[in-house]
C-alpha atoms as a PDB file:
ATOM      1  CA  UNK A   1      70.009  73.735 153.592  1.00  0.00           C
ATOM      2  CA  UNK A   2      73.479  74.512 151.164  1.00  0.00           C
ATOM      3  CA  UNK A   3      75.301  76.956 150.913  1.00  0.00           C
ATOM      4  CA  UNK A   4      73.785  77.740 147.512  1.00  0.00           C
ATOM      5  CA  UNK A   5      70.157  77.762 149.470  1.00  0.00           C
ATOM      6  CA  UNK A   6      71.703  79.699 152.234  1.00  0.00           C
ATOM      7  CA  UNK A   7      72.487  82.469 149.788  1.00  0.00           C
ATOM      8  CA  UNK A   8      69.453  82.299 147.826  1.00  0.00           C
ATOM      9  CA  UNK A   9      67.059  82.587 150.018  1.00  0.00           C
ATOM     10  CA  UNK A  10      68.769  85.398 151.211  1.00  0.00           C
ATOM     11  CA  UNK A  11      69.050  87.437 147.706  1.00  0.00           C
ATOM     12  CA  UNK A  12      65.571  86.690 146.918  1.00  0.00           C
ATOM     13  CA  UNK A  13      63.932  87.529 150.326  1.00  0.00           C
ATOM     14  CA  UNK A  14      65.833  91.136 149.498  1.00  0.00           C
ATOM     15  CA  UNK A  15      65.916  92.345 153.297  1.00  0.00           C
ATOM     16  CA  UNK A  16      69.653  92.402 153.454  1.00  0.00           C
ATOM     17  CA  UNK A  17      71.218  93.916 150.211  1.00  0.00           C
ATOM     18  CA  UNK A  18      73.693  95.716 151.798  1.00  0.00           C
ATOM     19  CA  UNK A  19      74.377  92.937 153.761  1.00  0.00           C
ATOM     20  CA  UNK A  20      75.283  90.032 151.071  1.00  0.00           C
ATOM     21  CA  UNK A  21      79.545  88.871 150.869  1.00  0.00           C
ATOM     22  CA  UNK A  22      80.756  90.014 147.422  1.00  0.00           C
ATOM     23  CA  UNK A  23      82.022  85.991 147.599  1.00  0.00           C
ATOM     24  CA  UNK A  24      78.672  84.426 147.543  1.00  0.00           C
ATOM     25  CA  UNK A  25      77.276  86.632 144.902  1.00  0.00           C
ATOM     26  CA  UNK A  26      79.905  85.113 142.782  1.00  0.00           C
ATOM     27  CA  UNK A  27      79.454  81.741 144.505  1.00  0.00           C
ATOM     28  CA  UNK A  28      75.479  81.751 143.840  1.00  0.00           C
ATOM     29  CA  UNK A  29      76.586  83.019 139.849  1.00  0.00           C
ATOM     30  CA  UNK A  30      78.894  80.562 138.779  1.00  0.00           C
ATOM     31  CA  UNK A  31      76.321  78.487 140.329  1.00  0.00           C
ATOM     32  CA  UNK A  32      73.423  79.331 138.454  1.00  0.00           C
ATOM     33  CA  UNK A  33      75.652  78.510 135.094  1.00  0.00           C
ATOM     34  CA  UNK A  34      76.459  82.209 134.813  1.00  0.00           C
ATOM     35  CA  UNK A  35      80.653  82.340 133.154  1.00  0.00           C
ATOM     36  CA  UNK A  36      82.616  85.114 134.852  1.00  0.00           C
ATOM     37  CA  UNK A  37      85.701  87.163 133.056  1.00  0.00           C
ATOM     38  CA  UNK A  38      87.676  89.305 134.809  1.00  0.00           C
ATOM     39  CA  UNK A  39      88.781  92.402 133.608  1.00  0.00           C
ATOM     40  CA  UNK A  40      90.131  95.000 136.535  1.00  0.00           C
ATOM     41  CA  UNK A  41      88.153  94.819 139.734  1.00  0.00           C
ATOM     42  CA  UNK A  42      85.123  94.090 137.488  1.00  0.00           C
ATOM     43  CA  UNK A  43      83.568  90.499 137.606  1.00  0.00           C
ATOM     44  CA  UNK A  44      81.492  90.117 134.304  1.00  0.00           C
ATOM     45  CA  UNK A  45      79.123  87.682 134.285  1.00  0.00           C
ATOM     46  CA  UNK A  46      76.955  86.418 131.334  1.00  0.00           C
ATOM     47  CA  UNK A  47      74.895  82.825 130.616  1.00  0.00           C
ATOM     48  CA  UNK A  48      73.548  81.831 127.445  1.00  0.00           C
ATOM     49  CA  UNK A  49      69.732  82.211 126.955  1.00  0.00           C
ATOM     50  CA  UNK A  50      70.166  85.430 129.771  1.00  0.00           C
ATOM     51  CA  UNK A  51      70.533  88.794 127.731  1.00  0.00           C
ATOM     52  CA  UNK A  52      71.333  90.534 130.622  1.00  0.00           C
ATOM     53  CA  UNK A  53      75.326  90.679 131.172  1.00  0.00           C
ATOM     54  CA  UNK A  54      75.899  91.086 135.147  1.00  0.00           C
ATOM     55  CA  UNK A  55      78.914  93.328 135.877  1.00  0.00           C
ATOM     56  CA  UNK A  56      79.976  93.559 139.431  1.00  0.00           C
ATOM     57  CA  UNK A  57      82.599  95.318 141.790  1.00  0.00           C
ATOM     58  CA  UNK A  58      83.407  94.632 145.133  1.00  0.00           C
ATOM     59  CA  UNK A  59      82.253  97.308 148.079  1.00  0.00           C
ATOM     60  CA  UNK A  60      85.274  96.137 150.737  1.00  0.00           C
ATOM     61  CA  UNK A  61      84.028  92.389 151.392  1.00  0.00           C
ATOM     62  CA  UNK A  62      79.972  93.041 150.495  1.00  0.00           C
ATOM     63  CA  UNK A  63      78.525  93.418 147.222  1.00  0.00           C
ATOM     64  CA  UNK A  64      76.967  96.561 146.210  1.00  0.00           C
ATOM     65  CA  UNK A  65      73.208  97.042 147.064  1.00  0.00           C
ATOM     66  CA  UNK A  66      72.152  97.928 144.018  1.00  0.00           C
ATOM     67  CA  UNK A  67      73.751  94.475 142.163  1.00  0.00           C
ATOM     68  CA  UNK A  68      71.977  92.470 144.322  1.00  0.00           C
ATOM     69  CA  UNK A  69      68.877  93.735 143.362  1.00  0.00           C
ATOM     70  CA  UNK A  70      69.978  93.521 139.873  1.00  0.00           C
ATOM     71  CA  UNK A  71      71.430  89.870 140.346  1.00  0.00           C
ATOM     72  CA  UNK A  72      67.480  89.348 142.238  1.00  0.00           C
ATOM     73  CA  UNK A  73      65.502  90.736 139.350  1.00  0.00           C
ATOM     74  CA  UNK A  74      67.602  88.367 136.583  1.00  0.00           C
ATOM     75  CA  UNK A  75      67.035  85.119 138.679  1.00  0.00           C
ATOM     76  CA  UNK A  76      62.983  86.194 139.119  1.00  0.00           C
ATOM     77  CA  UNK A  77      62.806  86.970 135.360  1.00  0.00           C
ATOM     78  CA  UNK A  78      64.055  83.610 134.420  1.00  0.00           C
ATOM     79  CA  UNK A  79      63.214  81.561 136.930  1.00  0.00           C
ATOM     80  CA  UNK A  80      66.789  80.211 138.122  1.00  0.00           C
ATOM     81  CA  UNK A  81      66.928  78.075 141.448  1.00  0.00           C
ATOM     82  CA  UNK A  82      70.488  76.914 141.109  1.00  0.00           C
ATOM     83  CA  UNK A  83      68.925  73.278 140.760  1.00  0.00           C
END
């Protein structure tokens, strides 16, 4: 298992939110096709065919709970495995 499977598994078995590196969040995005802009401390993310636009901001080193769970529900509702 990848990296990219590693971090997967972990976002979508949603256990951990708290737990999840701010760096594989972005990792698993630019992954799934997602483009990122930077603007501040705020990583925008946004894909074509997704009309959701991801904005997040590192917590210290994690990501914030309550973007994983946001990042979760996006890949569910369209059906992204990073293949």
């Amino acid at each position: 298992m990848g990296r990219l499977e590693k971090i997967l598994d972990l976002i979508l078995r949603g256990g951990s939110n708290q737990n999840i590196a701010f760096d594989d969040l972005v990792f698993l995005l630019e992954r799934l096709g997602f483009e990122k802009r930077i603007k501040g401390s705020h990583h925008v993310f946004s894909k074509d065919g997704v009309a959701e636009i991801i904005n997040l901001q590192p917590s210290g080193s994690k990501a914030k709970p309550y973007q994983v769970r946001q990042v979760r529900n996006i890949i569910v509702k369209h059906k992204m495995s990073g293949e």
